[in-house]
C-alpha atoms as a PDB file:
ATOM      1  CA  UNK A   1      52.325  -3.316  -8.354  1.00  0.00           C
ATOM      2  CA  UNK A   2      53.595  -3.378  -4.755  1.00  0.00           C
ATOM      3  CA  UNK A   3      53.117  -5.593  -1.906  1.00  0.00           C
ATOM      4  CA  UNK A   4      51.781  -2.250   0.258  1.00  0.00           C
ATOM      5  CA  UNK A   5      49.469  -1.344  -2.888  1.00  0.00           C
ATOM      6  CA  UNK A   6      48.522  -5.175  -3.567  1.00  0.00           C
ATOM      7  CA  UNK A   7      47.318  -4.985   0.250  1.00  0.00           C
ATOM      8  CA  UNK A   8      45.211  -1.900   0.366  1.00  0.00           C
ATOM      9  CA  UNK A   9      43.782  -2.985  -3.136  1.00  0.00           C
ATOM     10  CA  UNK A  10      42.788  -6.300  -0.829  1.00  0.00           C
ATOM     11  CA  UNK A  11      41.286  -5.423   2.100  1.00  0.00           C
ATOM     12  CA  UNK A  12      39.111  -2.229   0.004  1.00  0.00           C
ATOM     13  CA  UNK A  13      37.868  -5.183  -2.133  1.00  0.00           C
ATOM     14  CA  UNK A  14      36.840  -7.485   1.028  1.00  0.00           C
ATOM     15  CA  UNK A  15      35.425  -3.872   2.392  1.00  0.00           C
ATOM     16  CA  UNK A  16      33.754  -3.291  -0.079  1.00  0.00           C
ATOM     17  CA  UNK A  17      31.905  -6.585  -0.414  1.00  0.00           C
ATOM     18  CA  UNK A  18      31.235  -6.446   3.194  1.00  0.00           C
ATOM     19  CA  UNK A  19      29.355  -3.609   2.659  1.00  0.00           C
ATOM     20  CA  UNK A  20      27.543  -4.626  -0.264  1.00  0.00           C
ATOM     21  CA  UNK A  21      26.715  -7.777   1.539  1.00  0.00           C
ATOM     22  CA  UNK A  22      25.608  -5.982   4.837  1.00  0.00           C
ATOM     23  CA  UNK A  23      23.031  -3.413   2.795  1.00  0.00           C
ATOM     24  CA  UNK A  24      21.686  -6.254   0.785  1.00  0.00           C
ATOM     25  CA  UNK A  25      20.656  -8.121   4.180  1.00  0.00           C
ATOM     26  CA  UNK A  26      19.298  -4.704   5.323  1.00  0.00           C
ATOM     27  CA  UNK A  27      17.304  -4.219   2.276  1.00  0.00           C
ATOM     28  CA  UNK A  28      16.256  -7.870   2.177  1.00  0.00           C
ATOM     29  CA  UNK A  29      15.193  -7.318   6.211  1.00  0.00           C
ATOM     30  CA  UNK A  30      13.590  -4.142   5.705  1.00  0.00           C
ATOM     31  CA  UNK A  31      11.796  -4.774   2.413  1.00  0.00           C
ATOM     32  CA  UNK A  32       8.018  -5.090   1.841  1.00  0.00           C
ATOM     33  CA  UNK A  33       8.545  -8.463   0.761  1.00  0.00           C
ATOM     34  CA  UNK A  34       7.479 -10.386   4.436  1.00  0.00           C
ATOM     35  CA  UNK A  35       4.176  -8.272   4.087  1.00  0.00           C
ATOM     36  CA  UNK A  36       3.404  -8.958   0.416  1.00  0.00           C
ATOM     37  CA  UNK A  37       3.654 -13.000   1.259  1.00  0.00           C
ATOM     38  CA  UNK A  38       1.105 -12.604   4.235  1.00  0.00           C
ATOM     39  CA  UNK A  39      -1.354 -10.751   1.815  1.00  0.00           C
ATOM     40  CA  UNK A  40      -0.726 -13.201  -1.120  1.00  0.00           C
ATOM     41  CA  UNK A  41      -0.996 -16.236   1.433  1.00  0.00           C
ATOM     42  CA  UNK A  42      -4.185 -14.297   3.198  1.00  0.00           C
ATOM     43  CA  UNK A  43      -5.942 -13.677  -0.587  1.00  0.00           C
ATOM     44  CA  UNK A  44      -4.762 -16.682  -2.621  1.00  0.00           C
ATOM     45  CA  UNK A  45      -5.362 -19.606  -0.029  1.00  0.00           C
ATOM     46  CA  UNK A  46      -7.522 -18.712   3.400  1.00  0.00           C
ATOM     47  CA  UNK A  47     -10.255 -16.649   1.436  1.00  0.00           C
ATOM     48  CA  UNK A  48     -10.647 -19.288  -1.671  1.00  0.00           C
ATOM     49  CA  UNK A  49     -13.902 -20.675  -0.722  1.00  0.00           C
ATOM     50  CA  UNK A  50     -14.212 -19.717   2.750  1.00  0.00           C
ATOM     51  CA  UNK A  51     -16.943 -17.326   4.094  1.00  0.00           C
ATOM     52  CA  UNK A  52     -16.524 -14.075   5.415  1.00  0.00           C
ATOM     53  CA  UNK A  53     -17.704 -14.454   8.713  1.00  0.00           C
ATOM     54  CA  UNK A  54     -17.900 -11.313  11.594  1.00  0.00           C
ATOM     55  CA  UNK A  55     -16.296 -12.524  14.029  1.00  0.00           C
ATOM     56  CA  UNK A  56     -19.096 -10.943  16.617  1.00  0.00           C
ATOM     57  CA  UNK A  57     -21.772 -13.508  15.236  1.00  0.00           C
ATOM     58  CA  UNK A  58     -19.603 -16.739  14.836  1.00  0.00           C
ATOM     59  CA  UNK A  59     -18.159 -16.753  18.480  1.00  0.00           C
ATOM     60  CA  UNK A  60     -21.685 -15.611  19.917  1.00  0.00           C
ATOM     61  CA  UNK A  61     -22.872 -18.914  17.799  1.00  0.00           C
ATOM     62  CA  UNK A  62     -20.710 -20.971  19.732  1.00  0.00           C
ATOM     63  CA  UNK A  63     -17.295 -20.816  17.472  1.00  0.00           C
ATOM     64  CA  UNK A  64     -13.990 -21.299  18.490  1.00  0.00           C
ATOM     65  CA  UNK A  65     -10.879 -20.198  17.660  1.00  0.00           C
ATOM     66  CA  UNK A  66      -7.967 -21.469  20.212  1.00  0.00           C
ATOM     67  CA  UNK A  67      -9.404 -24.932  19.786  1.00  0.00           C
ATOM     68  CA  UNK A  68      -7.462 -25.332  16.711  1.00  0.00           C
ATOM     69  CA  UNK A  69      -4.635 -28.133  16.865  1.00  0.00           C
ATOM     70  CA  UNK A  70      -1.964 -25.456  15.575  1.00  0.00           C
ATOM     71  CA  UNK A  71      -1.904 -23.703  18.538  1.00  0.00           C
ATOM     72  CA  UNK A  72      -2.087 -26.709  20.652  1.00  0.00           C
ATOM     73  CA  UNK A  73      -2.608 -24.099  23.679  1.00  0.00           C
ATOM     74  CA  UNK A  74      -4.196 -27.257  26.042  1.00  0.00           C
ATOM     75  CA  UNK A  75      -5.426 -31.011  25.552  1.00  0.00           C
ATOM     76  CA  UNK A  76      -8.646 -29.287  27.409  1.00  0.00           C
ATOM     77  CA  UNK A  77     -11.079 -28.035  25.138  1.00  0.00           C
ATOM     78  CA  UNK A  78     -12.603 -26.329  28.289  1.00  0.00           C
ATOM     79  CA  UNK A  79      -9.530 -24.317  28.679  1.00  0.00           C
ATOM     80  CA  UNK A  80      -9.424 -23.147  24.711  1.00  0.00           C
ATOM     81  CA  UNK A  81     -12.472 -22.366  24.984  1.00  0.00           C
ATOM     82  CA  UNK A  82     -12.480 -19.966  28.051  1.00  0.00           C
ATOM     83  CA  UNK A  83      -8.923 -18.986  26.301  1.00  0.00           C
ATOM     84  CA  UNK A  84     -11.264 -17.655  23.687  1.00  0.00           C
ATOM     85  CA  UNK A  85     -13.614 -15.803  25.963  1.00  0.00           C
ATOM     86  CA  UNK A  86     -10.397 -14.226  28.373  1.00  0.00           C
ATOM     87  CA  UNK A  87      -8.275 -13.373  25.526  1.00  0.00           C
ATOM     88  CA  UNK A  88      -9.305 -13.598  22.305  1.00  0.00           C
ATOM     89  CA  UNK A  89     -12.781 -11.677  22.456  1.00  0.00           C
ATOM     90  CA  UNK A  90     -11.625  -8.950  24.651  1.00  0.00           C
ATOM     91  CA  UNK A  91      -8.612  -8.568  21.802  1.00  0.00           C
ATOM     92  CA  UNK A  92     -11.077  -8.031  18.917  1.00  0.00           C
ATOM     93  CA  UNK A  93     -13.145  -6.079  21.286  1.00  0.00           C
ATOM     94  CA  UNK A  94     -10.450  -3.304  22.066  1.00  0.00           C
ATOM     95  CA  UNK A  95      -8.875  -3.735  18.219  1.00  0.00           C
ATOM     96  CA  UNK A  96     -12.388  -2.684  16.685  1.00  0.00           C
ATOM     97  CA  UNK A  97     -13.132   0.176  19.334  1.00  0.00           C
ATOM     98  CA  UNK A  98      -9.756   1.662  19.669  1.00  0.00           C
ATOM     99  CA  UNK A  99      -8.321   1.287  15.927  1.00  0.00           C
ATOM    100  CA  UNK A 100     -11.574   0.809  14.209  1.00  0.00           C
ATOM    101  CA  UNK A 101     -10.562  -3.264  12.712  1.00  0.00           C
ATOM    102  CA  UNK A 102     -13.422  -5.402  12.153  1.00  0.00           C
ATOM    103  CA  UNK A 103     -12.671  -8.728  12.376  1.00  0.00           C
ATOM    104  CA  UNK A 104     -13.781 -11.678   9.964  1.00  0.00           C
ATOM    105  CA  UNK A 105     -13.382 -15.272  11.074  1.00  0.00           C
ATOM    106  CA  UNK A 106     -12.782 -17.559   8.410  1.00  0.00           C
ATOM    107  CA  UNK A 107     -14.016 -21.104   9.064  1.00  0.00           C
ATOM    108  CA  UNK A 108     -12.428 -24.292   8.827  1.00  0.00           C
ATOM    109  CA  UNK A 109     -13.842 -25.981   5.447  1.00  0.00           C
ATOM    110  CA  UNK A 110     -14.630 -29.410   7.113  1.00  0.00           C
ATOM    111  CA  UNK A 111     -15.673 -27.344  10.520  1.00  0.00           C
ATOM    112  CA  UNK A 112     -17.936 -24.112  10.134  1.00  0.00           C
ATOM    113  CA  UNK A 113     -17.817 -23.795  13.963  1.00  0.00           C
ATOM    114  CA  UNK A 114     -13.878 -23.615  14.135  1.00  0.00           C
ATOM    115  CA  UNK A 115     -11.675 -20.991  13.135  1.00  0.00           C
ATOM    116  CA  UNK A 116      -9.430 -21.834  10.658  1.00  0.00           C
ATOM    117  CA  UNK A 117      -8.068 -18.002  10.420  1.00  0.00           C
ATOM    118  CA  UNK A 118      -8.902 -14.616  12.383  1.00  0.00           C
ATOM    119  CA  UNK A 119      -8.889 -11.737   9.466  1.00  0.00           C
ATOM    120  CA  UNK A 120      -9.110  -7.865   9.590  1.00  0.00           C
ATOM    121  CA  UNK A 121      -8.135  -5.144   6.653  1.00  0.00           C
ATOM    122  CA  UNK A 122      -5.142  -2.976   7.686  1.00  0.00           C
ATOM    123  CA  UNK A 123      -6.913   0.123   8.663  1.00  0.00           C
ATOM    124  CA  UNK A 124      -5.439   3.485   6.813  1.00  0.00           C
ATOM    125  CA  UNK A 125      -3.133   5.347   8.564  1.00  0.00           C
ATOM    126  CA  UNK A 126      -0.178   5.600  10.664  1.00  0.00           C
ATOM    127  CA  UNK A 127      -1.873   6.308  13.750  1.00  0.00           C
ATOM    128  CA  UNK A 128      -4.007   3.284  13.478  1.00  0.00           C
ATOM    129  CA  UNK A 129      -1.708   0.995  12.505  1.00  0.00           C
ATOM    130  CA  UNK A 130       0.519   1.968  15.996  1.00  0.00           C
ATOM    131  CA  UNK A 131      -2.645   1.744  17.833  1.00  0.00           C
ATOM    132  CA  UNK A 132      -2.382  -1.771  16.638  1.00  0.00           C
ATOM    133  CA  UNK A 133       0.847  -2.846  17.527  1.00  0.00           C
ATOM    134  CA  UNK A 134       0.062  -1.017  20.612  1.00  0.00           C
ATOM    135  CA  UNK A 135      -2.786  -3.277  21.483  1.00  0.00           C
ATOM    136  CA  UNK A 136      -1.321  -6.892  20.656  1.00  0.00           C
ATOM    137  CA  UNK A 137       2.275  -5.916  22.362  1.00  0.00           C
ATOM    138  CA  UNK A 138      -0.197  -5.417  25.399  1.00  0.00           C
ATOM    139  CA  UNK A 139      -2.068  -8.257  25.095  1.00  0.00           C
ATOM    140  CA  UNK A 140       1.143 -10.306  24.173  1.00  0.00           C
ATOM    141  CA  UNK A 141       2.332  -9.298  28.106  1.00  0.00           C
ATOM    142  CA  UNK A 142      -0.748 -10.383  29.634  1.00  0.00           C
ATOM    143  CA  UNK A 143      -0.950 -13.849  27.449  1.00  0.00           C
ATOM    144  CA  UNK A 144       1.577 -17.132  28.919  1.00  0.00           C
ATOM    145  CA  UNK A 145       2.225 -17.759  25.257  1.00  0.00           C
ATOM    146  CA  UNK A 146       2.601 -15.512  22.181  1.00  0.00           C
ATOM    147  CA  UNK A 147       0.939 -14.157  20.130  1.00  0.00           C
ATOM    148  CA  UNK A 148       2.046 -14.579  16.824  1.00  0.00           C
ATOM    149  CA  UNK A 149       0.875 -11.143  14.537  1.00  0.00           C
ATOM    150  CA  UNK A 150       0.904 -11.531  10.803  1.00  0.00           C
ATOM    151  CA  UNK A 151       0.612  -7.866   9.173  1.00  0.00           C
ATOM    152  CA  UNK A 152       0.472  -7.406   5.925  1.00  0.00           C
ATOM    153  CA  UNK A 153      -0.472  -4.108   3.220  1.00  0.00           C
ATOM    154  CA  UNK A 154      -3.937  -4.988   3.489  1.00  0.00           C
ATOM    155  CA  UNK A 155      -4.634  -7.575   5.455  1.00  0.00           C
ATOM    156  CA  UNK A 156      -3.994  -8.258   9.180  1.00  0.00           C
ATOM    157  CA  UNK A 157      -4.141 -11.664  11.093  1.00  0.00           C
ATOM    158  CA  UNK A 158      -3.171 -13.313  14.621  1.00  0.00           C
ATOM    159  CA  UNK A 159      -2.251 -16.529  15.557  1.00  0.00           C
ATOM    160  CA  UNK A 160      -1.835 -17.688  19.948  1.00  0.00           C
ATOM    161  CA  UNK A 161       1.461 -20.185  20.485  1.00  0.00           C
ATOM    162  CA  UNK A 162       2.024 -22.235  23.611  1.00  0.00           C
ATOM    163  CA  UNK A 163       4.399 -20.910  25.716  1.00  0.00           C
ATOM    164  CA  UNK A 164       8.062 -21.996  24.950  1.00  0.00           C
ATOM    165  CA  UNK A 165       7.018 -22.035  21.258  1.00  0.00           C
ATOM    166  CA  UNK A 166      10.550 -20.463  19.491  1.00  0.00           C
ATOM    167  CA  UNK A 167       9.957 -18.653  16.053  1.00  0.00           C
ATOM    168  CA  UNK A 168      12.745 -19.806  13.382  1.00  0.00           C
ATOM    169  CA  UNK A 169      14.071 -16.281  13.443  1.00  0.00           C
ATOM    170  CA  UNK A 170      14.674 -16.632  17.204  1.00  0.00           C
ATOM    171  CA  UNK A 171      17.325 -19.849  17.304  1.00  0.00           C
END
């Protein structure tokens, strides 16, 4: 075989393989795998023994959510707390009336008046589920931090980050 021949053999191998390569990763980005995890996580370790909890009724009981020391949002408990009643409610409010979600708020097991997760069932539908991403992209805007969405084939969630908080997939 020739040099020239030896060559072109080469670089279509290393082309090849860079494509292969390059459409794995795509698949691997694009696949329902990421959504499958935050269902299995959602069904196999927040709902085991945790009530169901509408998330109306356990914040008009006095629950909180932002309080949590994941989201670490402020040493002030005052400030989570009227986090809560700026952001949070008014979020749920407009997901349920403009995409139809109702929320569940599962409690902490140690803690029935602190959220340990925010839960809602992906609605059906395209529509809806744009309407969604609509709705926390807006609220995302308005918020200092993030707001971390976790979407999954049947089962939505939400978490709030402190500002400057850098996902993995960001660095």
């Amino acid at each position: 075989m020739s040099k020239k021949r030896s060559l072109i053999l080469g670089i279509a191998v290393v082309l090849l393989g860079g494509l292969m390569f390059a459409g794995f990763s795509l698949w691997r980005f694009f696949s329902p795998v990421s959504s499958a995890l935050v269902d299995e996580q959602i069904e196999t370790v927040w709902l085991v023994d945790r009530d169901r909890i509408p998330a109306e009724n356990f914040f008009a009981d006095g629950g909180a959510f932002v309080t949590r020391p994941s989201t670490a949002v402020d040493a002030n408990e005052n400030d989570a707390v009227d986090l809560d009643q700026t952001l949070v409610l008014p979020l749920l409010e407009r997901l349920q009336k403009e995409a139809g979600t109702a929320w569940f708020v599962l409690p902490e097991k140690g803690n029935p008046n602190l959220a340990y997760a925010l839960v809602a069932e992906q609605p059906d539908g395209f529509a809806k589920q744009r309407q969604i991403e609509r709705i926390f992209r807006e609220a995302d805007d308005s918020f200092d931090g993030r707001i971390l969405v976790l979407r999954g084939d049947r089962w939505l969630s939400f978490e709030l980050l402190p500002a400057g908080t850098r996902l993995l997939s960001e660095e």
